[in-house]
C-alpha atoms as a PDB file:
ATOM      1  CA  UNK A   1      -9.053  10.799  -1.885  1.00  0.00           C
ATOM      2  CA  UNK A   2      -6.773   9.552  -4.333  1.00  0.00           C
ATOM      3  CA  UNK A   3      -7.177   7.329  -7.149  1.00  0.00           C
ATOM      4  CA  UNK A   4      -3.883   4.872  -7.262  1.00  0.00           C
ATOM      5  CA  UNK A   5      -2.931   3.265 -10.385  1.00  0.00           C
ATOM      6  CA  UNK A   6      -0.561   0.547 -11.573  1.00  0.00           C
ATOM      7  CA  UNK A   7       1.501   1.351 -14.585  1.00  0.00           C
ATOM      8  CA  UNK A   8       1.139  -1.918 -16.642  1.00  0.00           C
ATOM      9  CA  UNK A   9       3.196  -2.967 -19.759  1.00  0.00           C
ATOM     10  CA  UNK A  10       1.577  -4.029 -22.951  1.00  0.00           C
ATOM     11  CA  UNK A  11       2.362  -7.797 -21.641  1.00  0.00           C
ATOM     12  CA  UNK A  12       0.177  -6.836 -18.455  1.00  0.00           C
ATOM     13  CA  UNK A  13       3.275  -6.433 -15.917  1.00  0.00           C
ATOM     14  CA  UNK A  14       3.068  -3.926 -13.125  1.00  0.00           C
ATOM     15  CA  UNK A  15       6.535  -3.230 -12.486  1.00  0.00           C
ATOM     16  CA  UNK A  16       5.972  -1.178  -9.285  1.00  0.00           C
ATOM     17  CA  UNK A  17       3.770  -4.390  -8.367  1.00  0.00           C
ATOM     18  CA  UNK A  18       6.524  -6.584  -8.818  1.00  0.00           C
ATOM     19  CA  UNK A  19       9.257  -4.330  -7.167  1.00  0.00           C
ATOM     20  CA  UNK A  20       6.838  -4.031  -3.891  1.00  0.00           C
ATOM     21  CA  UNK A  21       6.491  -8.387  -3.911  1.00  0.00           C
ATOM     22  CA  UNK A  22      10.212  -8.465  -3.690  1.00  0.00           C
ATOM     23  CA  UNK A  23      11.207  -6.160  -0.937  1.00  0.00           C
ATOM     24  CA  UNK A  24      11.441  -7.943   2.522  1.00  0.00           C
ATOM     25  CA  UNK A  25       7.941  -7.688   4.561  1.00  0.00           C
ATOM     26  CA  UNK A  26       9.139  -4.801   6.690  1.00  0.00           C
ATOM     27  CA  UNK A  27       9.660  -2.116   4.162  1.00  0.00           C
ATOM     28  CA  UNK A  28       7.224  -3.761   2.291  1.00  0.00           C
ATOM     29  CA  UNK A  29       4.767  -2.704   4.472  1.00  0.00           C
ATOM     30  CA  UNK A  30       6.245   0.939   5.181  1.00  0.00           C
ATOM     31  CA  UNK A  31       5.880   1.680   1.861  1.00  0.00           C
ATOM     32  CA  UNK A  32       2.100   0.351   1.415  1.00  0.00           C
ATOM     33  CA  UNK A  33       1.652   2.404   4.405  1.00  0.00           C
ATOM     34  CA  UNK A  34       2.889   5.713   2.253  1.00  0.00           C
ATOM     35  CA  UNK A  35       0.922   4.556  -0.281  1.00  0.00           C
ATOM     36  CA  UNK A  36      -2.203   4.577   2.077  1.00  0.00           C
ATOM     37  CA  UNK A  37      -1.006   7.803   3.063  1.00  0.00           C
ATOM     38  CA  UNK A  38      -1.010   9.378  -0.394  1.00  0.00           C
ATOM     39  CA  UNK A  39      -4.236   8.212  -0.988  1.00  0.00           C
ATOM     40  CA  UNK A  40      -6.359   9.090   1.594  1.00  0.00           C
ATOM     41  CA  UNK A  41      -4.869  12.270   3.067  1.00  0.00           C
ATOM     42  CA  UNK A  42      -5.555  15.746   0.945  1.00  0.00           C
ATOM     43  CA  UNK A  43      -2.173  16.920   2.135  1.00  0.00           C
ATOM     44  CA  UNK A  44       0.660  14.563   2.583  1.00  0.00           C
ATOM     45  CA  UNK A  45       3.936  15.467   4.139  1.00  0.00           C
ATOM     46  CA  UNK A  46       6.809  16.256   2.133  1.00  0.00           C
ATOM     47  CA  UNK A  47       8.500  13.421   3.973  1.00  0.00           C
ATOM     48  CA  UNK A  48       6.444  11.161   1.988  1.00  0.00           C
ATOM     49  CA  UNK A  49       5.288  12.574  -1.217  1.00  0.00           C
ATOM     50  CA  UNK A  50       7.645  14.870  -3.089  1.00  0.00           C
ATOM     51  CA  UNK A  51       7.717  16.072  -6.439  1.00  0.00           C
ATOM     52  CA  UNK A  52      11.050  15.522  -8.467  1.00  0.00           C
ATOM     53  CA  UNK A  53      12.920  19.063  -9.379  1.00  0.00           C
ATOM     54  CA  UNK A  54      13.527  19.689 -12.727  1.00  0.00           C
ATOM     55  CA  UNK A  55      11.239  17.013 -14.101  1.00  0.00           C
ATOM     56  CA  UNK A  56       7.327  17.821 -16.187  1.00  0.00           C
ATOM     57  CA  UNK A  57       5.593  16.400 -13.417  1.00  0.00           C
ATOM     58  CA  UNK A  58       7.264  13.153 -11.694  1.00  0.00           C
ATOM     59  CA  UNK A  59       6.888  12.717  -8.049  1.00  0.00           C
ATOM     60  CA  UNK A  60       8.303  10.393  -5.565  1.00  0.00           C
ATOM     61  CA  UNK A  61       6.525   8.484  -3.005  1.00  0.00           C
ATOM     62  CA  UNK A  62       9.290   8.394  -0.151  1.00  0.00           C
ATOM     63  CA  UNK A  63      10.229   5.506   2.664  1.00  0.00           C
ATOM     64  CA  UNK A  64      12.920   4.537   4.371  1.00  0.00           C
ATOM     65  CA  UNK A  65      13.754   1.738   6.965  1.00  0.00           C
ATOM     66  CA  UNK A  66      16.544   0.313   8.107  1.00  0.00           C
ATOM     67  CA  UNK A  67      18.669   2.598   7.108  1.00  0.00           C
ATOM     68  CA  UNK A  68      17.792   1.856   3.189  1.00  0.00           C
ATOM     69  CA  UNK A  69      15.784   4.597   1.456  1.00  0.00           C
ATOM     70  CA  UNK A  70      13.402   2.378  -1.585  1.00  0.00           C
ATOM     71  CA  UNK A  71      11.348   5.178  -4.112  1.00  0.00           C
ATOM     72  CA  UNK A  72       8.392   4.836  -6.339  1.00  0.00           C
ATOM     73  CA  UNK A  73       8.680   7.612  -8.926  1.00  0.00           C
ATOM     74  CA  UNK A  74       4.979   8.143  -9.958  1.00  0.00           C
ATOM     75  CA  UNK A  75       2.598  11.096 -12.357  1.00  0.00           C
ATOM     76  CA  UNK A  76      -0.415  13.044 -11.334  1.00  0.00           C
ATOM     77  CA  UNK A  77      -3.275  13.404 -13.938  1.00  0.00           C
ATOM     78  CA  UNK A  78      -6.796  13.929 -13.686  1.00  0.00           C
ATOM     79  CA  UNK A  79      -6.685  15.570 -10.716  1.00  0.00           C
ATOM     80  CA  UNK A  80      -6.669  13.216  -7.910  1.00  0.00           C
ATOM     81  CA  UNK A  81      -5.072   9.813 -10.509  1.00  0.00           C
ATOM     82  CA  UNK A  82      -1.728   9.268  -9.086  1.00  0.00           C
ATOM     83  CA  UNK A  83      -0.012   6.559 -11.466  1.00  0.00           C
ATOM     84  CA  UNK A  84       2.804   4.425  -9.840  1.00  0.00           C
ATOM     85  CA  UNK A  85       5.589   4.230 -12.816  1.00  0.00           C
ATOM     86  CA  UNK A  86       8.841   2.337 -11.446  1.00  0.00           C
ATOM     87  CA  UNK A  87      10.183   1.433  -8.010  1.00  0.00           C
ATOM     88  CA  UNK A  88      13.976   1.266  -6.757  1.00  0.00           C
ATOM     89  CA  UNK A  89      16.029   0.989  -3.573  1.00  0.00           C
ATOM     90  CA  UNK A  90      18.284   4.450  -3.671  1.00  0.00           C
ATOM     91  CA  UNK A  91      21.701   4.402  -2.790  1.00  0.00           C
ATOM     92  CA  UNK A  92      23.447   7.365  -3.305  1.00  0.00           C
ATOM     93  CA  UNK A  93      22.036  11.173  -2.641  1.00  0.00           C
ATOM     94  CA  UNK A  94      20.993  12.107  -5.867  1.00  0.00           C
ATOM     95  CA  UNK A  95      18.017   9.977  -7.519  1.00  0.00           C
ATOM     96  CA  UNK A  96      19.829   8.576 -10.423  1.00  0.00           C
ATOM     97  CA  UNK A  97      19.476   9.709 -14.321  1.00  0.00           C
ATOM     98  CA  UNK A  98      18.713   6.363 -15.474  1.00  0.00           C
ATOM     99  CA  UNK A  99      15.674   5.505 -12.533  1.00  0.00           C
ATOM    100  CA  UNK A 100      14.042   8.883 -14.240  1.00  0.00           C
ATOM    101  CA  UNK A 101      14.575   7.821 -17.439  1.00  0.00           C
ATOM    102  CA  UNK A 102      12.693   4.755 -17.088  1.00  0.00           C
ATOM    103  CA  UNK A 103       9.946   6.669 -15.147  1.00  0.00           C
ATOM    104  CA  UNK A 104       9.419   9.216 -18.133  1.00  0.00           C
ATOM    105  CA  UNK A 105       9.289   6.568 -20.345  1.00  0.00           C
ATOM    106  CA  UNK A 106       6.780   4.795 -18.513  1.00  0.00           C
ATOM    107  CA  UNK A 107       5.086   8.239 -18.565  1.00  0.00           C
ATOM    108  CA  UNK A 108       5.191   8.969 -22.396  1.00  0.00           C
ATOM    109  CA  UNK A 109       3.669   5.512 -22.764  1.00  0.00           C
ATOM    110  CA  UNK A 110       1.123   5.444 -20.077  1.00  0.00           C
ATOM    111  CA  UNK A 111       0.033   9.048 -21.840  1.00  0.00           C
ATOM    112  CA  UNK A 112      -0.363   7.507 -24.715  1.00  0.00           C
ATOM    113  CA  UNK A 113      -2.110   4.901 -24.455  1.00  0.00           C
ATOM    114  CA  UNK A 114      -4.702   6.519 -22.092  1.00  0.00           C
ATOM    115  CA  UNK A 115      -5.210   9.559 -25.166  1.00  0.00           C
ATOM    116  CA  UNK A 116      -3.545  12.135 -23.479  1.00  0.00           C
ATOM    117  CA  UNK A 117      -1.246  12.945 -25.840  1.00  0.00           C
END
Protein backbone atom coordinates (compact mmCIF):
# COMPACT_ATOMS: atom_id res chain seq x y z
CA UNK A 1 0.00 0.00 0.00
CA UNK A 2 0.61 3.49 -0.43
CA UNK A 3 1.26 6.17 1.90
CA UNK A 4 -0.80 9.48 0.58
CA UNK A 5 0.27 12.80 1.60
CA UNK A 6 -1.03 16.37 1.48
CA UNK A 7 1.39 18.97 0.32
CA UNK A 8 0.78 21.77 2.93
CA UNK A 9 2.04 25.44 2.78
CA UNK A 10 3.92 27.02 5.59
CA UNK A 11 0.34 28.70 6.53
CA UNK A 12 -1.02 24.97 6.81
CA UNK A 13 -3.08 25.00 3.35
CA UNK A 14 -3.43 21.83 1.37
CA UNK A 15 -3.97 23.08 -1.96
CA UNK A 16 -4.86 19.69 -3.54
CA UNK A 17 -7.32 19.58 -0.39
CA UNK A 18 -8.88 22.63 -1.32
CA UNK A 19 -9.01 22.00 -5.17
CA UNK A 20 -10.83 18.44 -4.39
CA UNK A 21 -13.66 20.59 -1.84
CA UNK A 22 -14.44 22.66 -4.84
CA UNK A 23 -15.08 20.32 -7.67
CA UNK A 24 -18.83 19.30 -7.98
CA UNK A 25 -19.61 15.88 -5.94
CA UNK A 26 -19.44 13.72 -9.04
CA UNK A 27 -15.88 14.13 -10.08
CA UNK A 28 -15.23 14.74 -6.71
CA UNK A 29 -15.75 11.41 -5.96
CA UNK A 30 -14.07 9.88 -9.25
CA UNK A 31 -11.10 11.29 -8.33
CA UNK A 32 -11.07 10.08 -4.49
CA UNK A 33 -11.83 6.89 -6.10
CA UNK A 34 -8.24 7.15 -8.16
CA UNK A 35 -6.86 8.17 -5.21
CA UNK A 36 -8.09 4.91 -3.44
CA UNK A 37 -6.85 3.27 -6.37
CA UNK A 38 -3.27 4.53 -6.14
CA UNK A 39 -3.12 3.64 -2.78
CA UNK A 40 -4.10 0.36 -2.32
CA UNK A 41 -3.29 -1.38 -5.61
CA UNK A 42 0.68 -2.36 -6.22
CA UNK A 43 0.07 -1.75 -9.89
CA UNK A 44 -2.26 0.89 -11.07
CA UNK A 45 -3.31 1.36 -14.63
CA UNK A 46 -1.76 3.83 -16.73
CA UNK A 47 -5.25 5.21 -17.16
CA UNK A 48 -4.98 6.45 -13.75
CA UNK A 49 -1.52 6.97 -12.58
CA UNK A 50 1.01 8.25 -15.09
CA UNK A 51 4.25 9.69 -14.76
CA UNK A 52 4.86 13.16 -16.52
CA UNK A 53 7.59 12.90 -19.58
CA UNK A 54 10.36 14.96 -19.37
CA UNK A 55 9.94 15.91 -15.74
CA UNK A 56 12.60 14.48 -12.40
CA UNK A 57 9.90 12.54 -11.11
CA UNK A 58 6.22 14.21 -11.28
CA UNK A 59 3.33 12.00 -11.86
CA UNK A 60 -0.25 12.55 -12.54
CA UNK A 61 -3.12 10.98 -10.91
CA UNK A 62 -5.69 10.90 -13.93
CA UNK A 63 -9.81 11.27 -14.04
CA UNK A 64 -12.12 12.32 -16.20
CA UNK A 65 -16.01 12.72 -16.20
CA UNK A 66 -18.22 14.41 -18.04
CA UNK A 67 -16.30 15.03 -20.62
CA UNK A 68 -13.79 17.31 -18.35
CA UNK A 69 -10.39 15.73 -17.64
CA UNK A 70 -9.27 17.40 -13.66
CA UNK A 71 -5.25 16.24 -12.71
CA UNK A 72 -3.39 16.07 -9.49
CA UNK A 73 0.30 16.32 -10.38
CA UNK A 74 1.98 14.51 -7.38
CA UNK A 75 6.06 13.01 -6.29
CA UNK A 76 7.07 9.58 -5.20
CA UNK A 77 9.66 9.32 -2.31
CA UNK A 78 10.36 6.84 0.15
CA UNK A 79 9.26 4.20 -1.69
CA UNK A 80 5.65 3.76 -1.33
CA UNK A 81 5.04 8.11 -0.05
CA UNK A 82 3.12 9.48 -2.87
CA UNK A 83 2.80 13.39 -2.12
CA UNK A 84 -0.24 15.18 -3.75
CA UNK A 85 1.38 18.72 -4.97
CA UNK A 86 -1.38 20.79 -7.00
CA UNK A 87 -4.70 19.96 -8.65
CA UNK A 88 -6.32 21.49 -11.97
CA UNK A 89 -9.14 20.88 -14.44
CA UNK A 90 -7.12 20.39 -18.01
CA UNK A 91 -8.32 21.87 -20.98
CA UNK A 92 -6.25 21.60 -23.75
CA UNK A 93 -3.99 18.33 -24.81
CA UNK A 94 -0.85 19.19 -23.48
CA UNK A 95 -0.59 19.62 -19.49
CA UNK A 96 0.32 23.20 -19.33
CA UNK A 97 3.98 24.76 -18.46
CA UNK A 98 2.72 26.82 -15.76
CA UNK A 99 0.46 23.72 -13.78
CA UNK A 100 4.21 22.00 -13.71
CA UNK A 101 5.76 24.83 -12.62
CA UNK A 102 3.76 25.17 -9.63
CA UNK A 103 4.03 21.36 -9.01
CA UNK A 104 7.99 21.51 -9.01
CA UNK A 105 7.87 24.21 -6.86
CA UNK A 106 5.74 22.59 -4.49
CA UNK A 107 8.32 19.78 -4.91
CA UNK A 108 11.59 21.79 -4.21
CA UNK A 109 9.80 22.99 -1.09
CA UNK A 110 8.18 19.90 0.17
CA UNK A 111 12.03 18.41 -0.30
CA UNK A 112 13.17 20.76 1.69
CA UNK A 113 11.52 20.99 4.36
CA UNK A 114 11.27 17.17 4.87
CA UNK A 115 15.61 17.12 4.63
CA UNK A 116 15.83 15.67 1.45
CA UNK A 117 17.74 18.01 -0.09
Amino acid sequence: MREIVFYQTDFGDKPVGGFLAGLEPGPRAKMVRSLELLRTLPFVPSKFWQKMPGTDNLWEVRTEYAGNIYRILACTYKGNRVILLHGFQKKTQKTPRQELEIAEQRKKRYLQTHGYL
